[in-house]
Protein backbone atom coordinates (compact mmCIF):
# COMPACT_ATOMS: atom_id res chain seq x y z
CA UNK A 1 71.95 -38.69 -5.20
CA UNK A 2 74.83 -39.79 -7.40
CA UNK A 3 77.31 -42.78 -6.10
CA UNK A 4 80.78 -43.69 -7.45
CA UNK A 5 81.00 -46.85 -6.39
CA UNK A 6 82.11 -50.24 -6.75
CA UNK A 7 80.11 -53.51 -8.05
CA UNK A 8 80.31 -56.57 -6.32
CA UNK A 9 77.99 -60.11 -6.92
CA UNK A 10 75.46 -60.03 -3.04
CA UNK A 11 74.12 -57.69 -3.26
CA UNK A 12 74.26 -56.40 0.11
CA UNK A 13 77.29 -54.09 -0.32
CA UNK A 14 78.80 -51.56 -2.55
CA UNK A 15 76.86 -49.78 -5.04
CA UNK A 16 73.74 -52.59 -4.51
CA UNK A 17 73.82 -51.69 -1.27
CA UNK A 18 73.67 -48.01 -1.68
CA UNK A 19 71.18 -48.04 -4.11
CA UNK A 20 68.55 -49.81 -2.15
CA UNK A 21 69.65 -47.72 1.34
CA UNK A 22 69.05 -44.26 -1.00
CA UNK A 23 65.81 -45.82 -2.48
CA UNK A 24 64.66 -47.21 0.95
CA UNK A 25 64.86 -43.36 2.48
CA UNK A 26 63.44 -41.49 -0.39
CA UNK A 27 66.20 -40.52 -2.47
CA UNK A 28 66.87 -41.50 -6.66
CA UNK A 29 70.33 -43.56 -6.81
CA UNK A 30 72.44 -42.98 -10.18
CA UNK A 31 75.73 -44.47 -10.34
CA UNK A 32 79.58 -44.65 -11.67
CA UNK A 33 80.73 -47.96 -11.16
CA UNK A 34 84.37 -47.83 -10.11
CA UNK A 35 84.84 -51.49 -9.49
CA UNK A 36 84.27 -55.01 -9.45
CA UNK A 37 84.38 -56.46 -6.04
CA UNK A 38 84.43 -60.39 -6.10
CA UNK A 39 83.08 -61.37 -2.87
CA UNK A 40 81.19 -64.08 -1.16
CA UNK A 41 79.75 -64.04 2.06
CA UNK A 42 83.07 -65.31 4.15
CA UNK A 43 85.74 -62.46 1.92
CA UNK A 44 86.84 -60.38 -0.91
CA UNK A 45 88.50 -62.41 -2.91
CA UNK A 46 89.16 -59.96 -5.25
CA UNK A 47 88.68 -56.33 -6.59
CA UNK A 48 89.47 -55.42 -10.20
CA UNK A 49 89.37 -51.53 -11.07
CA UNK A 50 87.76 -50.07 -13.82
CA UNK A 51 89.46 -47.38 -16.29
CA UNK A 52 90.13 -44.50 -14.68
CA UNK A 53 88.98 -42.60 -17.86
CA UNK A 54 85.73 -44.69 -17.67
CA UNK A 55 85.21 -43.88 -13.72
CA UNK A 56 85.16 -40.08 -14.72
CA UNK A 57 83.07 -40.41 -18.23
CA UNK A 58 80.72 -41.86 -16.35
CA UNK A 59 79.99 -39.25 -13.59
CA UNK A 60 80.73 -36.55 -15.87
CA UNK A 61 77.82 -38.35 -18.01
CA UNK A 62 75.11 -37.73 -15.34
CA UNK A 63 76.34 -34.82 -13.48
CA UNK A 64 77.20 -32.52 -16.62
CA UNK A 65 73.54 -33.13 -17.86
CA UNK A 66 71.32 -33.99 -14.79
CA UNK A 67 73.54 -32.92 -11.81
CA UNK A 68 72.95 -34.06 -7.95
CA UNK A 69 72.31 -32.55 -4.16
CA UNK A 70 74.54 -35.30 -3.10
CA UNK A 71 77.78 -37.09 -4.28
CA UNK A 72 79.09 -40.25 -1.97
CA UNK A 73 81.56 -42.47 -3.03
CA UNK A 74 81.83 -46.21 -1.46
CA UNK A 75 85.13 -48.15 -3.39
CA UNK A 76 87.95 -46.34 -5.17
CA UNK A 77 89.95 -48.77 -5.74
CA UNK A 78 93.42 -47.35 -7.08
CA UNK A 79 95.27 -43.92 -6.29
CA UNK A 80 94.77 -43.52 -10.11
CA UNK A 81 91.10 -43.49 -9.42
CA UNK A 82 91.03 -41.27 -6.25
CA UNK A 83 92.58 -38.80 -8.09
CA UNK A 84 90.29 -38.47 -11.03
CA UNK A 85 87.46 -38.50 -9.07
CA UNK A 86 88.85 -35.51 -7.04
CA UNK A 87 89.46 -33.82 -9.79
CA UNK A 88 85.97 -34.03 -11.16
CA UNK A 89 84.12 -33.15 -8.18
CA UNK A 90 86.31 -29.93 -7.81
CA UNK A 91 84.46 -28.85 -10.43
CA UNK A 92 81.31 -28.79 -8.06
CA UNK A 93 81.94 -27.05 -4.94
CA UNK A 94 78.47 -26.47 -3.69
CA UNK A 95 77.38 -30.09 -4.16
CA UNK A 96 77.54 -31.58 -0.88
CA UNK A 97 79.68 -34.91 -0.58
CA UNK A 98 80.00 -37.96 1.93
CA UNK A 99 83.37 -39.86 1.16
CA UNK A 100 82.97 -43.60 2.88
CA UNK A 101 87.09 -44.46 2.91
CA UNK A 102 86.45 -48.34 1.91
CA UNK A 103 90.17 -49.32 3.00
CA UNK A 104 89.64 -52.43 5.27
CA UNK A 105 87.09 -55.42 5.03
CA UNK A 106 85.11 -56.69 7.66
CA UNK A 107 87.93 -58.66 9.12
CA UNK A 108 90.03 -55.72 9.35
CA UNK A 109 92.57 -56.93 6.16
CA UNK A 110 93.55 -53.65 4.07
CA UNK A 111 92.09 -53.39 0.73
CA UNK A 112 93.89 -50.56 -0.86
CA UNK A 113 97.66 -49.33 -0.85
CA UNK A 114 99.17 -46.75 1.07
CA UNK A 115 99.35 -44.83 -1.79
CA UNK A 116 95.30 -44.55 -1.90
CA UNK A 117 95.25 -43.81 1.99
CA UNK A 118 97.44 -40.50 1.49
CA UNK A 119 95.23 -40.11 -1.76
CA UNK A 120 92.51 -39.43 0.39
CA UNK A 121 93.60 -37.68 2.66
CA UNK A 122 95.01 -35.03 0.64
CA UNK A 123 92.30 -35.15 -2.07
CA UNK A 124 89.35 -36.54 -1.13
CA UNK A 125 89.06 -35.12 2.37
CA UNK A 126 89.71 -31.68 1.95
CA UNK A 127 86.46 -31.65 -0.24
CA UNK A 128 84.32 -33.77 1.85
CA UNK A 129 81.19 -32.76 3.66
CA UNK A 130 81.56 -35.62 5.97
CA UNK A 131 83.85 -38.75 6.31
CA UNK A 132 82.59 -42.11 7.21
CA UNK A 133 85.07 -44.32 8.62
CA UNK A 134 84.23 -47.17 10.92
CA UNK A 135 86.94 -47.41 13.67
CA UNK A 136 89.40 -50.28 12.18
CA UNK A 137 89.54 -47.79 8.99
CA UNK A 138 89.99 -44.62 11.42
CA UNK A 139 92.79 -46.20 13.09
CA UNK A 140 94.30 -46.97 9.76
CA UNK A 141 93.90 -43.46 9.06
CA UNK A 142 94.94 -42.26 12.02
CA UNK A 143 97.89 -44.55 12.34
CA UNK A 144 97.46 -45.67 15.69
CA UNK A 145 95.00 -47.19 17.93
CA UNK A 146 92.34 -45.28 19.21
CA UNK A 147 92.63 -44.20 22.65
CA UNK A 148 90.62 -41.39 23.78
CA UNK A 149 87.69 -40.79 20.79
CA UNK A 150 86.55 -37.59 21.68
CA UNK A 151 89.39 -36.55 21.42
CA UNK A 152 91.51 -38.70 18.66
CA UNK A 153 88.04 -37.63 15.97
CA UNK A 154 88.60 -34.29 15.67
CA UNK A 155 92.08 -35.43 14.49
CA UNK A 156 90.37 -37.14 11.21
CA UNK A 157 88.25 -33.24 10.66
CA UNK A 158 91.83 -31.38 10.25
CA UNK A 159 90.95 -31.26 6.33
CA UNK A 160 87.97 -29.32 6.87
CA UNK A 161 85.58 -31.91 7.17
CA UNK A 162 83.21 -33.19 9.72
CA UNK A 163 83.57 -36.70 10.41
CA UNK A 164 81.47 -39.93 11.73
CA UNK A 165 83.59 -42.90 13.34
CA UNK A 166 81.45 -46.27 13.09
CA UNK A 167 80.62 -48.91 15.44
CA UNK A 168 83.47 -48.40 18.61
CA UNK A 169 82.82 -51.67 19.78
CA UNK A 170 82.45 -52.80 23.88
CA UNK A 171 86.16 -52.47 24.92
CA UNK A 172 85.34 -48.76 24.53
CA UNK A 173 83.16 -49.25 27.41
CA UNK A 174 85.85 -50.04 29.74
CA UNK A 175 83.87 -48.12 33.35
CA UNK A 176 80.23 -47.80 32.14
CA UNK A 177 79.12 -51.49 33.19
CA UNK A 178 78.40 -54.52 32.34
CA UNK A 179 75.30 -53.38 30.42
CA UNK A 180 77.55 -51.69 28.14
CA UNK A 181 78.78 -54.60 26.53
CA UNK A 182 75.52 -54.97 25.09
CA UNK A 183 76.26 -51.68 23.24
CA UNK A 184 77.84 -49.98 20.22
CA UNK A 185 78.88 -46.41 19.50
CA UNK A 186 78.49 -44.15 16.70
CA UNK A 187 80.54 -40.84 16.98
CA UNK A 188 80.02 -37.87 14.99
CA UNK A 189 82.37 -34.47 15.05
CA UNK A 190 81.04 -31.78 13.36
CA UNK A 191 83.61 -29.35 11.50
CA UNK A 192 80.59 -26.87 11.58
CA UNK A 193 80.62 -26.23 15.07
CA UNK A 194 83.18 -28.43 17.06
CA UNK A 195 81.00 -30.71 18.28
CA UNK A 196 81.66 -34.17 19.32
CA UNK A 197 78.48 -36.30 19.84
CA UNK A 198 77.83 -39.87 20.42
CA UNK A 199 75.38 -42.22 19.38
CA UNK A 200 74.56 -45.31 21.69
CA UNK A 201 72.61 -48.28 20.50
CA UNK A 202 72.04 -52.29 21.43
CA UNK A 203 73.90 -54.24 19.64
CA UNK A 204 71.88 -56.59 17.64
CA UNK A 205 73.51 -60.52 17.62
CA UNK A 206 73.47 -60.92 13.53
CA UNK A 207 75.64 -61.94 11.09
CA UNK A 208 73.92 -59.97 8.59
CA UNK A 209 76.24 -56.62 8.69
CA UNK A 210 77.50 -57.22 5.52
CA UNK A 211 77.39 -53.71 3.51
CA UNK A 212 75.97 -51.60 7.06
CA UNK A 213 79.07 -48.91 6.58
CA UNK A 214 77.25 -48.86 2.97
CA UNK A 215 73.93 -48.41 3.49
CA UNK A 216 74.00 -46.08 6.26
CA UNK A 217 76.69 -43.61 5.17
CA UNK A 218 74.64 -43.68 1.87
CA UNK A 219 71.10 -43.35 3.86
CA UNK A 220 73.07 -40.46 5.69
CA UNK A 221 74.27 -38.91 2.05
CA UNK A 222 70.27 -39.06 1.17
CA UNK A 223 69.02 -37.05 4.20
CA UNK A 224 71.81 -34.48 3.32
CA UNK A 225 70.48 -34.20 -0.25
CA UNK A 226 67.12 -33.76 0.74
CA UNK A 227 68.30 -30.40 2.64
CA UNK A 228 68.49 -32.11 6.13
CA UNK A 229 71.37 -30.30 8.53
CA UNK A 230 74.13 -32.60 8.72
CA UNK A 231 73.19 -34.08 13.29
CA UNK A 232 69.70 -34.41 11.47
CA UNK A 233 70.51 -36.05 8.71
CA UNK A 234 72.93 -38.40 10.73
CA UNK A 235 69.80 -39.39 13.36
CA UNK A 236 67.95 -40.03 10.76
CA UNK A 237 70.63 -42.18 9.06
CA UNK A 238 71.02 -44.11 12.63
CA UNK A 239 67.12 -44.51 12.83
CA UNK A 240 67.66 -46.26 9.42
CA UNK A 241 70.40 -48.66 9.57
CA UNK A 242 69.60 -49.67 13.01
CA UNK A 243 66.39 -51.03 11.83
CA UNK A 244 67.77 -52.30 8.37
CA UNK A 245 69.90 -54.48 10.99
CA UNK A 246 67.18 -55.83 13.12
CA UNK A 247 64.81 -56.97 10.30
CA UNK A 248 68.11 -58.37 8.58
CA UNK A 249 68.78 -60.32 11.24
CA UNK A 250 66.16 -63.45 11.42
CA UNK A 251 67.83 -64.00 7.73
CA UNK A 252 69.77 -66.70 6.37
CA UNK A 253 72.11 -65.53 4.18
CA UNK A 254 75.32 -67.59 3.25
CA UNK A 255 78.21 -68.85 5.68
CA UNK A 256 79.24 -65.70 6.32
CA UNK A 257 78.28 -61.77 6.46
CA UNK A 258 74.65 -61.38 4.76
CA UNK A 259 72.60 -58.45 4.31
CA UNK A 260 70.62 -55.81 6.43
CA UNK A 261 67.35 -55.61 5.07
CA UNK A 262 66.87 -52.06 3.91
CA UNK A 263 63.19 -51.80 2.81
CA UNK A 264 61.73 -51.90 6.79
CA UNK A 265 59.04 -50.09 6.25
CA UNK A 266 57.12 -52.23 3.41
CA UNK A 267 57.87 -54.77 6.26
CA UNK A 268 56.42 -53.26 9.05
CA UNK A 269 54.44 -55.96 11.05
CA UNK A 270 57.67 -58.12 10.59
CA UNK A 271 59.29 -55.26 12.11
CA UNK A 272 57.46 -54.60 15.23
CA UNK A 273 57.48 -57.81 16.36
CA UNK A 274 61.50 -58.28 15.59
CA UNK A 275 62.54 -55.10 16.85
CA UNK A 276 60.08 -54.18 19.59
């Protein structure tokens, strides 16, 4: 697995996270830092891009000579950047890649220009295996709000690729009952075949979601390098993060956003009596 990927001082999101998330589900994390995120728990206060030149030597370093199953990138931080990247992983068609579109924080504030956004879109996209968007960043992509999702996600696949929309929150719920406000949706279209297919879960009362869009879309790349089909690999990226979440949870971790807690499973006594 080989991330391009920003740095920032948590360690519970950006290339941190997706380290540990890769790690945690079996996979060997090698990075190109794109990045440095300054960040406490509350906001970014700040991201500072590396060289684009640098971004490239970088992955060119470690793909040229040891090469990958999987390529996901997490922050590009300049249109500069998008488009070097795209241009190097043109050169490897076959390699499969998951392209998380970091372009809002956590309280929904844009983090990169409109300049990046139709980067993306017409050179990141077009190469991607699957997109990763949660919804405030599909609805920035999308321009609008989302209304109907089955319907509005296939709109984010017209590049080709197959595309996972994170976390539609309870007002999606709006019919389904009051137990549904306990609940978030995951919603995956596959590009492959058409599909549209959602995945329900409890939401978990934490403040530790800090770097979740991180760690699963990387857990998901993992699963995809290890030859998994792409629904597969996404279940098994659900089973992941929804776990990292509920261990994470009991945590104290700042003022604001903390972790997930990625390594479950050298946990697991903790973890049966948290999550069960």
């Amino acid at each position: 697995m080989f991330l391009i990927a920003g740095s920032e001082p948590l360690g519970s999101a950006g290339m941190q996270a997706d380290i540990k998330a890769i790690t945690a589900c079996g996979g060997y994390a090698a990075c190109a830092l794109t990045g440095i995120v300054d960040e406490d728990t509350r906001r970014v206060k700040s991201v500072t891009p590396l060289p684009v030149e640098l971004v490239v030597s970088q992955a060119e370093s470690f793909l040229g000579d040891v090469g990958a199953q999987c390529i996901k990138t997490g922050v590009l931080p300049t249109a500069e950047i998008i488009d070097g990247v795209s241009a190097l992983l043109k050169r490897y068609p076959t390699v499969k890649k998951v392209v998380d579109p970091v372009i809002v924080d956590s309280n929904g504030v844009q983090l990169v220009s409109d300049e990046s956004i139709g980067a993306y879109k017409e050179k990141m996209f077009p190469m991607a295996t699957l997109i990763t968007p949660n919804f405030r960043e599909a609805e920035v992509l999308l321009k609008r709000k989302i209304t109907n999702i089955w319907e509005d996600i296939k709109e984010l696949g017209q590049w080709g690729n197959s595309v996972i929309v994170k976390s539609m929150a309870s007002q999606f719920y709006a019919g389904r009952g009051s137990s549904a406000q306990d609940m978030l949706s995951d919603f995956l279209y596959d590009a492959t075949n058409g599909k549209v297919r959602e995945f329900r879960k409890r939401r978990i009362p934490t403040h530790n979601v800090n770097g979740t869009g991180d760690s699963f879309s990387s857990a998901i790349a993992t699963y995809l390098a290890k030859g998994y089909e792409l629904e597969k690999a996404v279940e098994r990226g659900e089973e992941f993060i929804d776990k990292a979440i509920a261990l994470g949870a009991e945590y104290e971790f700042g003022h604001g956003y903390g972790p997930v807690h990625p390594c479950f499973m050298e946990d697991k006594v903790t973890f049966e009596r948290i999550y069960n």
